[in-house]
C-alpha atoms as a PDB file:
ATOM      1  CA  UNK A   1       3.201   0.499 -11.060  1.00  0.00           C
ATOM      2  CA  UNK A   2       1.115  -0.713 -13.884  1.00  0.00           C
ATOM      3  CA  UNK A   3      -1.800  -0.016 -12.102  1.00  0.00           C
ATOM      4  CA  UNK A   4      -3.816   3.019 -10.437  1.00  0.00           C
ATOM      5  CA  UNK A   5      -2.633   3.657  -7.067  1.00  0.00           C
ATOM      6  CA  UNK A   6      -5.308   4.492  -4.365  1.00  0.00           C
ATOM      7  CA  UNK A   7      -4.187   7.498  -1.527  1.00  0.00           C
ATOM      8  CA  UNK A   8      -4.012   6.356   2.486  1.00  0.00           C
ATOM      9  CA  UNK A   9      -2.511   8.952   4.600  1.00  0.00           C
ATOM     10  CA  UNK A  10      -0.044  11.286   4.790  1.00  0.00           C
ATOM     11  CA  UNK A  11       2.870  10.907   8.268  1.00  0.00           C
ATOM     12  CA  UNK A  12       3.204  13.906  10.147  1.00  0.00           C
ATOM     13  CA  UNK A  13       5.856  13.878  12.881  1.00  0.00           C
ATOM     14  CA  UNK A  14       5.490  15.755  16.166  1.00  0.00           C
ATOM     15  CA  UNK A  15       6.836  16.483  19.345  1.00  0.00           C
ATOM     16  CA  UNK A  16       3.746  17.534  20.870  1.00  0.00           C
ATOM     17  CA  UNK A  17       0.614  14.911  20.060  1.00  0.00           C
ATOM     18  CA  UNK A  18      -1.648  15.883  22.519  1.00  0.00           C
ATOM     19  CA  UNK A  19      -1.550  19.601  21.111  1.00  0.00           C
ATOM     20  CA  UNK A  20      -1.317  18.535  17.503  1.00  0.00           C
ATOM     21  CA  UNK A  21      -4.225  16.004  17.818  1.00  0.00           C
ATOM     22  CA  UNK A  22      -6.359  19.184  20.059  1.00  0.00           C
ATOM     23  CA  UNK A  23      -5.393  21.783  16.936  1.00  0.00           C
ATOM     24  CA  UNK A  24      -6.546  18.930  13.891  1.00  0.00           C
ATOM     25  CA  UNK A  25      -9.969  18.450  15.547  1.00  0.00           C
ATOM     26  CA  UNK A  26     -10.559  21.514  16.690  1.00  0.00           C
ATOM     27  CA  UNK A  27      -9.262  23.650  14.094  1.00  0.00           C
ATOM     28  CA  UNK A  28     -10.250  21.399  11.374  1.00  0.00           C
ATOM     29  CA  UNK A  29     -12.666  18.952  12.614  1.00  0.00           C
ATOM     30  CA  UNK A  30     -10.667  16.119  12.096  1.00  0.00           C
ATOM     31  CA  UNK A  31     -11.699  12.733  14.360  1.00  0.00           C
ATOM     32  CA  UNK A  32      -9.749  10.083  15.821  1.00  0.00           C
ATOM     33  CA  UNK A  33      -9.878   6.857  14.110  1.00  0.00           C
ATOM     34  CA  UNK A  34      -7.015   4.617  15.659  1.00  0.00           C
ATOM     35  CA  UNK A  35      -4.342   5.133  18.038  1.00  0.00           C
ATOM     36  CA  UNK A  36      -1.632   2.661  18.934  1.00  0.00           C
ATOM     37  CA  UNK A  37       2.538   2.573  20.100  1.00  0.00           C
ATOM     38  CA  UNK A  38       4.914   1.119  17.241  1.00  0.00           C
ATOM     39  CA  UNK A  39       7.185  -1.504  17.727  1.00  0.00           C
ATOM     40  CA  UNK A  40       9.552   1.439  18.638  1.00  0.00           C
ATOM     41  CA  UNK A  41       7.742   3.025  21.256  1.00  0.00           C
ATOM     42  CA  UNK A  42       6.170   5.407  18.891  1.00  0.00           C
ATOM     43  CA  UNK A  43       2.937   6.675  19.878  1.00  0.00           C
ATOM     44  CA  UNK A  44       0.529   6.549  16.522  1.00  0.00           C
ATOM     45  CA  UNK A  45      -2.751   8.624  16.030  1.00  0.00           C
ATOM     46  CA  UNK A  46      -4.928   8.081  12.758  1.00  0.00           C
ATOM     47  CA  UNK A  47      -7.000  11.183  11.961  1.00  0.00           C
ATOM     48  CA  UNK A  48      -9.642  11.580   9.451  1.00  0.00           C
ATOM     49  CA  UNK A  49     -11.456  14.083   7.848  1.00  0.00           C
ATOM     50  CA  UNK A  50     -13.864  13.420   4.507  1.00  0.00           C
ATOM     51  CA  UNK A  51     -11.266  11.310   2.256  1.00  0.00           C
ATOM     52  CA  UNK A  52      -8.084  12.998   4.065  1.00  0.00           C
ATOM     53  CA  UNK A  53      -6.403  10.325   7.261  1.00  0.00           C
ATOM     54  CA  UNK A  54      -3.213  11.559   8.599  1.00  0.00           C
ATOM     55  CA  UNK A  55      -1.323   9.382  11.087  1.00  0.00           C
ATOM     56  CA  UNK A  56       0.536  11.488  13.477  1.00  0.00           C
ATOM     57  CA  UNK A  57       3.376  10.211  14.594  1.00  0.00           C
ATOM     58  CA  UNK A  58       5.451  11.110  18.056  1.00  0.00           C
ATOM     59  CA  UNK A  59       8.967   9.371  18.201  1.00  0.00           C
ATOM     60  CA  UNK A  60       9.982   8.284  21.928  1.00  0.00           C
ATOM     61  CA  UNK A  61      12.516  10.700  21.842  1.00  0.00           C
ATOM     62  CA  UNK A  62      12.256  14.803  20.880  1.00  0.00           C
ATOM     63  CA  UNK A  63      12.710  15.687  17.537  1.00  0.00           C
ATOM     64  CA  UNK A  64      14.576  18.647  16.444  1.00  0.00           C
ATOM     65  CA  UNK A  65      12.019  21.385  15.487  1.00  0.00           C
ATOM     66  CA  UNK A  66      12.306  21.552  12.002  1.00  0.00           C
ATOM     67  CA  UNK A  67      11.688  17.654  11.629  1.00  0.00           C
ATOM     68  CA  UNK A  68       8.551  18.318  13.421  1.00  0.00           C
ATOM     69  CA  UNK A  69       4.922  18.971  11.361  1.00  0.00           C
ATOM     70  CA  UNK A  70       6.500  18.372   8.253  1.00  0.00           C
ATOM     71  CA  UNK A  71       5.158  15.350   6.248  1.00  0.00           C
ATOM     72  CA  UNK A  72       7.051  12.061   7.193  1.00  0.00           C
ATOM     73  CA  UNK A  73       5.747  10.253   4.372  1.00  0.00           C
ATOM     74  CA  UNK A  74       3.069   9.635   1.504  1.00  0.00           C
ATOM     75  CA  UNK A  75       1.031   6.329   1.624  1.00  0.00           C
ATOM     76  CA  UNK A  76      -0.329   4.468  -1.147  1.00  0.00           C
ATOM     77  CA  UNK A  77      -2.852   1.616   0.274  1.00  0.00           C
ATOM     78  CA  UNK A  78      -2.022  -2.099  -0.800  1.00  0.00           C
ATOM     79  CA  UNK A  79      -4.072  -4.705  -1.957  1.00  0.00           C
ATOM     80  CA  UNK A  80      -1.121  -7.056  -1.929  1.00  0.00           C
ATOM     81  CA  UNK A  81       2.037  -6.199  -0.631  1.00  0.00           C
ATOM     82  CA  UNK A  82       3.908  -8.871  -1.854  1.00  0.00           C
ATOM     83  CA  UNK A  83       3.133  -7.974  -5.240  1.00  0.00           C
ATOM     84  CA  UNK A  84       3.857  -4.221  -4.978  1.00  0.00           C
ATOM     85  CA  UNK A  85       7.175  -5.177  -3.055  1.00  0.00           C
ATOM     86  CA  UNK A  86       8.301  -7.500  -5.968  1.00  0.00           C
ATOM     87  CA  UNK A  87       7.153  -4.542  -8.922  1.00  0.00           C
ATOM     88  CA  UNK A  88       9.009  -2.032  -6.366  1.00  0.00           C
ATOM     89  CA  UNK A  89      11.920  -3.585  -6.574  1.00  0.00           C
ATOM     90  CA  UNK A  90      11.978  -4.868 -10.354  1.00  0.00           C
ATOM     91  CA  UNK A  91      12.060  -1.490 -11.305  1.00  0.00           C
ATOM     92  CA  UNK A  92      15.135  -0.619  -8.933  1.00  0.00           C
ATOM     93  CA  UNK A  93      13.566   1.511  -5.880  1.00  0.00           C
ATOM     94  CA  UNK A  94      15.590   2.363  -3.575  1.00  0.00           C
ATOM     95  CA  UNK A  95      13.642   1.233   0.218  1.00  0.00           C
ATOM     96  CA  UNK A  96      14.162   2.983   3.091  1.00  0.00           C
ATOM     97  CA  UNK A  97      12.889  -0.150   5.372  1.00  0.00           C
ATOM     98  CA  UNK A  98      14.375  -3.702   5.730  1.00  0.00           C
ATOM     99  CA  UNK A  99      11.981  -5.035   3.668  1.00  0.00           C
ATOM    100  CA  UNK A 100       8.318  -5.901   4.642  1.00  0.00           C
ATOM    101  CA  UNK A 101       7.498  -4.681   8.487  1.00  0.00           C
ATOM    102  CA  UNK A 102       4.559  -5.566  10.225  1.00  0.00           C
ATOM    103  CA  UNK A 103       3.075  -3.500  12.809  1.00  0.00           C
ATOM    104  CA  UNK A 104       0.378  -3.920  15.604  1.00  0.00           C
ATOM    105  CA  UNK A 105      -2.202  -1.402  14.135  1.00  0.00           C
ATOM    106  CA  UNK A 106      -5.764  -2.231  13.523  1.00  0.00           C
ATOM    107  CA  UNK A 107      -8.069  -4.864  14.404  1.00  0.00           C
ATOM    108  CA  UNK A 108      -5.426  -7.428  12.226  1.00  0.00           C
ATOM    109  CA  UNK A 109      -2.338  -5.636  11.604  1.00  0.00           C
ATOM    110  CA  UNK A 110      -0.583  -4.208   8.939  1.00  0.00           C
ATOM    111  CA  UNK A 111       2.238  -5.084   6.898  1.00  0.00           C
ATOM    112  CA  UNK A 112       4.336  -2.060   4.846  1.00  0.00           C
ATOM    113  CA  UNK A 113       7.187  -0.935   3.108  1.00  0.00           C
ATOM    114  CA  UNK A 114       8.098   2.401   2.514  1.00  0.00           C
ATOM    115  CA  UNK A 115      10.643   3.560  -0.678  1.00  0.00           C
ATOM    116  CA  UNK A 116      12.623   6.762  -1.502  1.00  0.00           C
ATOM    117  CA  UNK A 117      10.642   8.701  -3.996  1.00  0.00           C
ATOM    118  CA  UNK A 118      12.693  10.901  -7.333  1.00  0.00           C
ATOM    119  CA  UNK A 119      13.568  13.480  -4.887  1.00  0.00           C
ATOM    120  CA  UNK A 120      14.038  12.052  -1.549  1.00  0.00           C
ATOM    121  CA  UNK A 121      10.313  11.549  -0.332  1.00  0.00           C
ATOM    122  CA  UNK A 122       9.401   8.622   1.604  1.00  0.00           C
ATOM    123  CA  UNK A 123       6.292   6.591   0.026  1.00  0.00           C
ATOM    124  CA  UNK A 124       4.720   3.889   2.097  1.00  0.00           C
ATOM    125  CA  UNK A 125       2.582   0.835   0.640  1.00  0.00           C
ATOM    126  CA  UNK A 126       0.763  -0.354   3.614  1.00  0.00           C
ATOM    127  CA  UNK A 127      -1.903  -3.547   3.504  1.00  0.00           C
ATOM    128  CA  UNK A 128      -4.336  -3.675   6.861  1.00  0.00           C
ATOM    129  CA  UNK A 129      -5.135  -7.425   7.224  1.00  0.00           C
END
């Protein structure tokens, strides 16, 4: 990227939300700020404490443990997604979607794409519309 890239959350999975989500706000005094079900059945939680939002994520089916409160991915938010898609792939990323996904989150949506990082890390550029 040719340009400064500005932080959005950080996936955790889980196999337990209702625990995980009790621990964040409890323990750290984290607050709710979204919740919705992916187009896979996934039930999503946004939480958000100061300038730190992590969306916890619970697949429909159990995880094995050690996949489990480990970070899922790193977002990046995106002006334009389009253009960080193209630059993505002129400079030979390799993505780890099928392209741009959209996703019922939010009052409008969101559209993302999510790349595999130097060592294996998943990066997501996400745009809310």
């Amino acid at each position: 990227m040719t340009r400064e890239l500005k932080g959005g959350h950080i996936g955790l999975m889980t196999n337990d939300m209702e625990g995980t989500l009790k621990w964040y706000t409890e323990t750290l005094g984290f607050r709710k700020t979204g919740e919705f079900v992916a187009p896979d059945g996934a039930a999503i939680c946004f939480i958000r404490n100061g300038e730190i939002t992590y969306e916890l994520i619970q697949p429909p089916v159990e995880l094995p443990q050690e996949a489990c409160s480990k970070v899922d991915h790193y977002c990046f938010e995106s002006k334009d997604i389009e253009k960080d898609f193209e630059e993505c792939k002129e400079k030979g990323c390799r993505f780890t979607t099928d392209g741009i996904m959209e996703a019922p989150f939010w009052e409008k949506g969101i559209r993302f794409f999510k790349i595999a990082g130097a060592s294996g890390e998943e990066l997501e550029f996400c745009q809310i519309l």
